[in-house]
C-alpha atoms as a PDB file:
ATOM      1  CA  UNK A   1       0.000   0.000   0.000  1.00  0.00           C
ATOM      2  CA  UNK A   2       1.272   3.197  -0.541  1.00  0.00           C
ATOM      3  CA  UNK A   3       0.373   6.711  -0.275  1.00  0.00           C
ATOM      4  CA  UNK A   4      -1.530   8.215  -3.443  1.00  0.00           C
ATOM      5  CA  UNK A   5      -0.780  12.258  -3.353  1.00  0.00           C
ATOM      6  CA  UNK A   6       1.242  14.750  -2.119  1.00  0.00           C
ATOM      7  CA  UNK A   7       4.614  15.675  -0.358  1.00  0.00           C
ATOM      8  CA  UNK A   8       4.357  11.720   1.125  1.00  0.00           C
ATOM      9  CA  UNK A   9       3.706  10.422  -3.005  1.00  0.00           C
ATOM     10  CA  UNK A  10       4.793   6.949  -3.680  1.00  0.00           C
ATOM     11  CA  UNK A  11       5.583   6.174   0.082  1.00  0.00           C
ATOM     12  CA  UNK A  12       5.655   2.574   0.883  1.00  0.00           C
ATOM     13  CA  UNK A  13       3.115   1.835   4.152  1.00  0.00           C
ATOM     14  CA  UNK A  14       3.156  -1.728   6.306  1.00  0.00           C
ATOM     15  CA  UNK A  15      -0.144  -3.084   6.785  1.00  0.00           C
ATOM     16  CA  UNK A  16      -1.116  -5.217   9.832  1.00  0.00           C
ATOM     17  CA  UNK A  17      -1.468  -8.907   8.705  1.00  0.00           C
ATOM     18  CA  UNK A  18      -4.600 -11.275   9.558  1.00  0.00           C
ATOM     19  CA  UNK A  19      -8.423 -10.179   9.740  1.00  0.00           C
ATOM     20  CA  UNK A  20      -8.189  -7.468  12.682  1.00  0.00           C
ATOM     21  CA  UNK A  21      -7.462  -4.570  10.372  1.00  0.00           C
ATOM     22  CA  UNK A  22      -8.699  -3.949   6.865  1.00  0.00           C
ATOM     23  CA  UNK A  23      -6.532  -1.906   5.349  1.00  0.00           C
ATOM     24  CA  UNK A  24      -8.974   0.694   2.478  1.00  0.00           C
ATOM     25  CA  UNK A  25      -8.443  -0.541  -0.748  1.00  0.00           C
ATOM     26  CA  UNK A  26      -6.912   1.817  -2.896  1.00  0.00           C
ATOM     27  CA  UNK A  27      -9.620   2.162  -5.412  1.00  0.00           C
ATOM     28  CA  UNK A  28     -11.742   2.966  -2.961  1.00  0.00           C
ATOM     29  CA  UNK A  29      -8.989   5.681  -1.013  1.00  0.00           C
ATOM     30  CA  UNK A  30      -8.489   7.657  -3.902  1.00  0.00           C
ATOM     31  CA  UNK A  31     -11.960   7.859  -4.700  1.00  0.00           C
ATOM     32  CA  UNK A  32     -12.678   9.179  -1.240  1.00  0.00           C
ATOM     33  CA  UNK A  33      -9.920  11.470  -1.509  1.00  0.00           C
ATOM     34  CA  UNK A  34     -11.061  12.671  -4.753  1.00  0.00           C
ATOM     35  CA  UNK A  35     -14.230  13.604  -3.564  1.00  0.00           C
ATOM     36  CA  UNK A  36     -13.310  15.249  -0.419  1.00  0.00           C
ATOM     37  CA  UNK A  37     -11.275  17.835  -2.358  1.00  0.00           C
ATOM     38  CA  UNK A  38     -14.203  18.792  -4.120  1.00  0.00           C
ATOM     39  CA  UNK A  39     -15.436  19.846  -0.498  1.00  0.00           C
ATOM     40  CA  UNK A  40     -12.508  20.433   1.216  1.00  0.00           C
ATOM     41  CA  UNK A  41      -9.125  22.766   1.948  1.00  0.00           C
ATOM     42  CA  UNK A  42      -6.652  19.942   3.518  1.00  0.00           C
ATOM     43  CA  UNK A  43      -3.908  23.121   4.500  1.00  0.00           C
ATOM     44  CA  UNK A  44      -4.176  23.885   7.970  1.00  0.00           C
ATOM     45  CA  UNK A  45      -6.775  21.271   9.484  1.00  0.00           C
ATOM     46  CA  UNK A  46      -6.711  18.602  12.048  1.00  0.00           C
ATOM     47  CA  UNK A  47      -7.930  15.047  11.110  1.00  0.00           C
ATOM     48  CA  UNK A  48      -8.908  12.437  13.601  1.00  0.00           C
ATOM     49  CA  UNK A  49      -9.030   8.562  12.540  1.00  0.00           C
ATOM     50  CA  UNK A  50     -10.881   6.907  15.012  1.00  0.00           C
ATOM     51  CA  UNK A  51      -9.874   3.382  14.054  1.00  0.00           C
ATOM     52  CA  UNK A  52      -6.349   3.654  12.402  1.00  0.00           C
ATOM     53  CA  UNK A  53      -4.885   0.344  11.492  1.00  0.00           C
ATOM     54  CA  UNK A  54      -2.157   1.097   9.813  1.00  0.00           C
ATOM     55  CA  UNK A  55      -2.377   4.947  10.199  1.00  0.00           C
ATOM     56  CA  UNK A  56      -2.827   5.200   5.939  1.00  0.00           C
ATOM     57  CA  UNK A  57      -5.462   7.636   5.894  1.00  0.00           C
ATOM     58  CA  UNK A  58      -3.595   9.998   8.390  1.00  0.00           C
ATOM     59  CA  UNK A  59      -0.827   9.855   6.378  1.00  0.00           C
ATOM     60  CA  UNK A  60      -2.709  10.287   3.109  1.00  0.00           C
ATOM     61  CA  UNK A  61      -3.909  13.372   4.829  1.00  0.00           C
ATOM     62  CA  UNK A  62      -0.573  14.537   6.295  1.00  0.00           C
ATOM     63  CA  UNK A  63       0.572  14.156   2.720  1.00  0.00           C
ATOM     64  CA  UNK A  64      -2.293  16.647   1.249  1.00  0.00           C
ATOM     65  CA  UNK A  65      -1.555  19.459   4.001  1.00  0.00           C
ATOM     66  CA  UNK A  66      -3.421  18.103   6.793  1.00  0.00           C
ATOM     67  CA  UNK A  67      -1.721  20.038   9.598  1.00  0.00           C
ATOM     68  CA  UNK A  68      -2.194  17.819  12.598  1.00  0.00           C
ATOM     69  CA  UNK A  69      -3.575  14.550  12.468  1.00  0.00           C
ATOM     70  CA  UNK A  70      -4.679  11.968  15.615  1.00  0.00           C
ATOM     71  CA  UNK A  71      -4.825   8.736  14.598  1.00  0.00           C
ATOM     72  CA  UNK A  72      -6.645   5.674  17.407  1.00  0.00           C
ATOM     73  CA  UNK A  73      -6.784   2.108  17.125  1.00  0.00           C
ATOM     74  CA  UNK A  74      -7.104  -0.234  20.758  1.00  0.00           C
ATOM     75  CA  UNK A  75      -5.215  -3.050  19.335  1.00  0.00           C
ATOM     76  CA  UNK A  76      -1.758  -2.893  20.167  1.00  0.00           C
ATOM     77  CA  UNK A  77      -0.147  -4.591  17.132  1.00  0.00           C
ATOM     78  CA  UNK A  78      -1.988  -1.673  15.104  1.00  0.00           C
ATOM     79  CA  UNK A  79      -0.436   0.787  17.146  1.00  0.00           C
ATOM     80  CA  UNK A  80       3.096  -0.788  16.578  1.00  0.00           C
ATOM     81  CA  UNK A  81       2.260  -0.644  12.208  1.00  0.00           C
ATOM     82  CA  UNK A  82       0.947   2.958  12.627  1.00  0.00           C
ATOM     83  CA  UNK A  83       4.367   4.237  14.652  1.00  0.00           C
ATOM     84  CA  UNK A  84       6.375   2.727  11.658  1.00  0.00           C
ATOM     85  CA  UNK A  85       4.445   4.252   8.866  1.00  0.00           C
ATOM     86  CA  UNK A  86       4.268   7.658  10.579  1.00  0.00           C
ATOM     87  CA  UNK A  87       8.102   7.307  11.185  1.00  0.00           C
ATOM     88  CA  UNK A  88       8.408   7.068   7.693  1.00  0.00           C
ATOM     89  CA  UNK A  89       7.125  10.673   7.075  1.00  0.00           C
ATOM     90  CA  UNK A  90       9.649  12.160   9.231  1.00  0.00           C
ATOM     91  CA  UNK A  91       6.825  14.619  10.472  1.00  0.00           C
ATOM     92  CA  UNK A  92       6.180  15.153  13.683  1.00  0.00           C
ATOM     93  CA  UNK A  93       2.531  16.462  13.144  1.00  0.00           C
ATOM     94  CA  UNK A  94       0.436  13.753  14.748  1.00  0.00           C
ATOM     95  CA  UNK A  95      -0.448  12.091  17.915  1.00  0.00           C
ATOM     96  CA  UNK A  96      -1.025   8.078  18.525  1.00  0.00           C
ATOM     97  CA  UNK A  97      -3.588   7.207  20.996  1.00  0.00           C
ATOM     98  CA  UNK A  98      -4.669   3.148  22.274  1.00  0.00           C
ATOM     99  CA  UNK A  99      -8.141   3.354  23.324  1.00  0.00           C
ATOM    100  CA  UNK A 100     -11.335   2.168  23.252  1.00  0.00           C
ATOM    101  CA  UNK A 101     -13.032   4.600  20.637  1.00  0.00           C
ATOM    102  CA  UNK A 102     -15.699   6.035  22.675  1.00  0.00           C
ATOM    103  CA  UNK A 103     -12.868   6.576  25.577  1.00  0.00           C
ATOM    104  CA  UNK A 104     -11.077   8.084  23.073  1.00  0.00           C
ATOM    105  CA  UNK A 105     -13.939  10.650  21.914  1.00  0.00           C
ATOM    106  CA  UNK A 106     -14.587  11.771  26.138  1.00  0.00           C
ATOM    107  CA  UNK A 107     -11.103  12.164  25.736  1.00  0.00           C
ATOM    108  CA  UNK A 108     -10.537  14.239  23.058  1.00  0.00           C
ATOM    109  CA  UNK A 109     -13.433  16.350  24.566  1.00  0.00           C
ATOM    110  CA  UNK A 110     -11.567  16.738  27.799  1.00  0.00           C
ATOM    111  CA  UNK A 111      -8.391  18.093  25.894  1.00  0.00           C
ATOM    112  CA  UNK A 112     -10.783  21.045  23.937  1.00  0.00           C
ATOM    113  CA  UNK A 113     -10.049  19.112  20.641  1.00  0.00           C
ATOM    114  CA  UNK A 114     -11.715  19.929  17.695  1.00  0.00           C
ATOM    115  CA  UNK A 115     -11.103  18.437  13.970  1.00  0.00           C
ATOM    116  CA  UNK A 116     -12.043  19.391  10.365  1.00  0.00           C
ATOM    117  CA  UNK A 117     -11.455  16.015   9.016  1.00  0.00           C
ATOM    118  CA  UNK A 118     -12.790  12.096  10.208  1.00  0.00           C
ATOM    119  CA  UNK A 119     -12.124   9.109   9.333  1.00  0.00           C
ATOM    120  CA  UNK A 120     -13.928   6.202  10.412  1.00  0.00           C
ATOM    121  CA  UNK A 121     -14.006   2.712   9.437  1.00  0.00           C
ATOM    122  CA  UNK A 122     -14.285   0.498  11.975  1.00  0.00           C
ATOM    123  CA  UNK A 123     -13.468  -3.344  12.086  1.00  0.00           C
ATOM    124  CA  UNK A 124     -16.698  -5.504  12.188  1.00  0.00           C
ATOM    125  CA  UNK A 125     -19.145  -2.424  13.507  1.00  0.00           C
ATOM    126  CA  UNK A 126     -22.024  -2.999  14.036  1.00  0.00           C
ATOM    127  CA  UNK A 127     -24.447  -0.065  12.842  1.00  0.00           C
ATOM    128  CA  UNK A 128     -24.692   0.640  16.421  1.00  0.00           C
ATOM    129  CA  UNK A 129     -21.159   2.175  16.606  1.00  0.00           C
ATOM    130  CA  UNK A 130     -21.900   5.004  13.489  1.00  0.00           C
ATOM    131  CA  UNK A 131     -24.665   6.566  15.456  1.00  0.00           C
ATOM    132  CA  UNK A 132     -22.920   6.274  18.995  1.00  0.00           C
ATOM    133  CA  UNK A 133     -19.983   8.107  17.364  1.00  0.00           C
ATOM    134  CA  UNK A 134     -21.755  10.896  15.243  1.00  0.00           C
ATOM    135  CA  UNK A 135     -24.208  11.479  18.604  1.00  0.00           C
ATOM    136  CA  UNK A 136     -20.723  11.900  20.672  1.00  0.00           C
ATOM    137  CA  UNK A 137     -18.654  13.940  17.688  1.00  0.00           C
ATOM    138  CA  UNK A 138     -21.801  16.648  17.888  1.00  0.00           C
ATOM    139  CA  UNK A 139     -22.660  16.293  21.557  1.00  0.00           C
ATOM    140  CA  UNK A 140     -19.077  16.570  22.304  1.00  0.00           C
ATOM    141  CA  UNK A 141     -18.762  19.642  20.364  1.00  0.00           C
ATOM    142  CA  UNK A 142     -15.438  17.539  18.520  1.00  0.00           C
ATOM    143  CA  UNK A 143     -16.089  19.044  15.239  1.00  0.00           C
ATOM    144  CA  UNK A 144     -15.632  22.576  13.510  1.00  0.00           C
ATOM    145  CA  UNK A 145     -17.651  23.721  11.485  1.00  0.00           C
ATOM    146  CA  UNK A 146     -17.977  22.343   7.827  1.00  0.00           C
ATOM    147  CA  UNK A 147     -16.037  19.312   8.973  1.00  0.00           C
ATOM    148  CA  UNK A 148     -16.138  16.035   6.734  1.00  0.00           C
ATOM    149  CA  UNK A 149     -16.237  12.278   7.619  1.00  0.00           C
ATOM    150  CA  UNK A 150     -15.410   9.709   5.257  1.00  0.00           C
ATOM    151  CA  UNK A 151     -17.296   6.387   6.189  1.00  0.00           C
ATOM    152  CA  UNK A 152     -16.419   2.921   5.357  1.00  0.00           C
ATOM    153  CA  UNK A 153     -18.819   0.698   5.849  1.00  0.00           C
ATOM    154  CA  UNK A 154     -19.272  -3.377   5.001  1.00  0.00           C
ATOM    155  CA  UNK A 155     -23.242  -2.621   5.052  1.00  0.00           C
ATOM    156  CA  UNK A 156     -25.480   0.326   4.139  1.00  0.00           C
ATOM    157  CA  UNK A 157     -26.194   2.949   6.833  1.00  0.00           C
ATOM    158  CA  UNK A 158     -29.918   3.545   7.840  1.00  0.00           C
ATOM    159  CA  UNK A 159     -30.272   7.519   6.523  1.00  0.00           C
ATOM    160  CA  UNK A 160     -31.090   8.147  10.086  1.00  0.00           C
ATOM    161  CA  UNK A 161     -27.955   7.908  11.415  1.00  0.00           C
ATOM    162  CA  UNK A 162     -26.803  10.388   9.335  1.00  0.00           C
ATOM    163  CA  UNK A 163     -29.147  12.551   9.279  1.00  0.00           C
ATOM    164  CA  UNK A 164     -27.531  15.402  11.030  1.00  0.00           C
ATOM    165  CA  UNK A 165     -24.848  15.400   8.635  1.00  0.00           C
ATOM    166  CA  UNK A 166     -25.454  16.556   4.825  1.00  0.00           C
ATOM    167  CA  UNK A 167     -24.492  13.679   2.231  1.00  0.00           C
ATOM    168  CA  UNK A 168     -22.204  15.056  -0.204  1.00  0.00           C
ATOM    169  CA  UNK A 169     -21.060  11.569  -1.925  1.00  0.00           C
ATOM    170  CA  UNK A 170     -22.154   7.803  -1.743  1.00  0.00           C
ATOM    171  CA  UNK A 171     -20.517   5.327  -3.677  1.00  0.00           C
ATOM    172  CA  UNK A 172     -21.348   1.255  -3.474  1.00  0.00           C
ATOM    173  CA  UNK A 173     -18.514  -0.674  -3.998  1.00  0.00           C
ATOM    174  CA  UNK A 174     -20.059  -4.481  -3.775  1.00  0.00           C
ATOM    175  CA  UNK A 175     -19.303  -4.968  -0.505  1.00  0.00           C
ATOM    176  CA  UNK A 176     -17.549  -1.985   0.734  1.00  0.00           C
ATOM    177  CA  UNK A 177     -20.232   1.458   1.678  1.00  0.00           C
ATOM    178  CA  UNK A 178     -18.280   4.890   1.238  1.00  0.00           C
ATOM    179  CA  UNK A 179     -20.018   7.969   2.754  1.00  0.00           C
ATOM    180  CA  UNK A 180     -18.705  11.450   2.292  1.00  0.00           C
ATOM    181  CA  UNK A 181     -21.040  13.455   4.970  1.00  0.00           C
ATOM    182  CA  UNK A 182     -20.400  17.467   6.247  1.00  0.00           C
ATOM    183  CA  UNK A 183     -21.693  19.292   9.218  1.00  0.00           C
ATOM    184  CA  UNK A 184     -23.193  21.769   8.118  1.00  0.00           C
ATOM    185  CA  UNK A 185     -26.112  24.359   9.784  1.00  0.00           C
ATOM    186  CA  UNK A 186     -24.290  23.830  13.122  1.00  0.00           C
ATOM    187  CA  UNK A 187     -25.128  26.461  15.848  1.00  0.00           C
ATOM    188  CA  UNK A 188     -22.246  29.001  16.114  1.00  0.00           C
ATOM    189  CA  UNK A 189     -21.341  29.640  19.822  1.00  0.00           C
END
């Protein structure tokens, strides 16, 4: 796997073997990255990838002028794949956390974080763990507004859980769901 764009072009990422982590297929990162720059200014933003992996989409992210990027995953052996890749960028423009992902959202909270940019693709989710995420990104006050989440999903989401996003892209890839969603019409404060 390697990165797609930017200053990072061309570099070579590990991937964490065996059925824990699914690492995006390609295809299916460019295409997201395609459409979020449509939508999106990568200079200057924070991302947040709430189940890492092997820290690709960070990285892809890093690569395209993300300026800060937090990157989760609660299995160690991730955690061990994501160091290496984002030692390979020589950047020191990200954090690595190893937590549960809704222990990782209070914390983020706790810390006055805020991020322009989510990724989220969990491992096995159950629908359950979309809307328990999107209810704690806007009760939590984690996002700024006109932030965008790129979904991967192995099944379609119900509309509802979505709902309080606006859908900018959907594409059905067989057996692989990508969402492109953007707060938008939040409540300044």
């Amino acid at each position: 796997m390697n990165v797609i764009s930017g200053k990072y072009k061309g570099l070579k990422l590990n991937t964490l073997e065996g059925m824990n982590t699914r690492p995006t297929l390609t295809r299916i990162k460019e295409d997201a990255f395609n459409i979020i720059d449509n939508y999106f200014i990568f200079e200057g933003k924070k991302s947040l990838d709430i189940f890492g992996g092997s820290g690709a989409l960070t990285i892809e992210g890093l690569s395209r002028g993300i300026s800060f990027g937090i990157v989760n995953d609660y299995s160690r052996d991730a955690i061990k794949v994501i160091k290496s890749n984002l030692a390979k960028t020589k950047s020191t423009n990200w954090e690595i956390h190893n937590k549960d992902y809704l222990e990782l959202l209070d914390f983020l909270s706790f810390k006055h974080k805020k991020f322009d940019l989510v990724y989220m693709d969990p491992p096995f989710a159950k629908i359950e763990s979309y809307a328990q995420v999107f209810t704690k990104l806007l009760e939590l006050n984690l996002l700024n507004n006109w932030a965008v989440i790129m979904i991967e999903s192995e099944m379609p989401l119900n509309e509802e859980v979505i709902s309080q996003f606006k859908l900018l892209k959907y594409k059905d890839y067989n057996k692989k769901h990508l969402y492109i969603i953007r707060l938008e019409n939040k409540d300044e404060e």
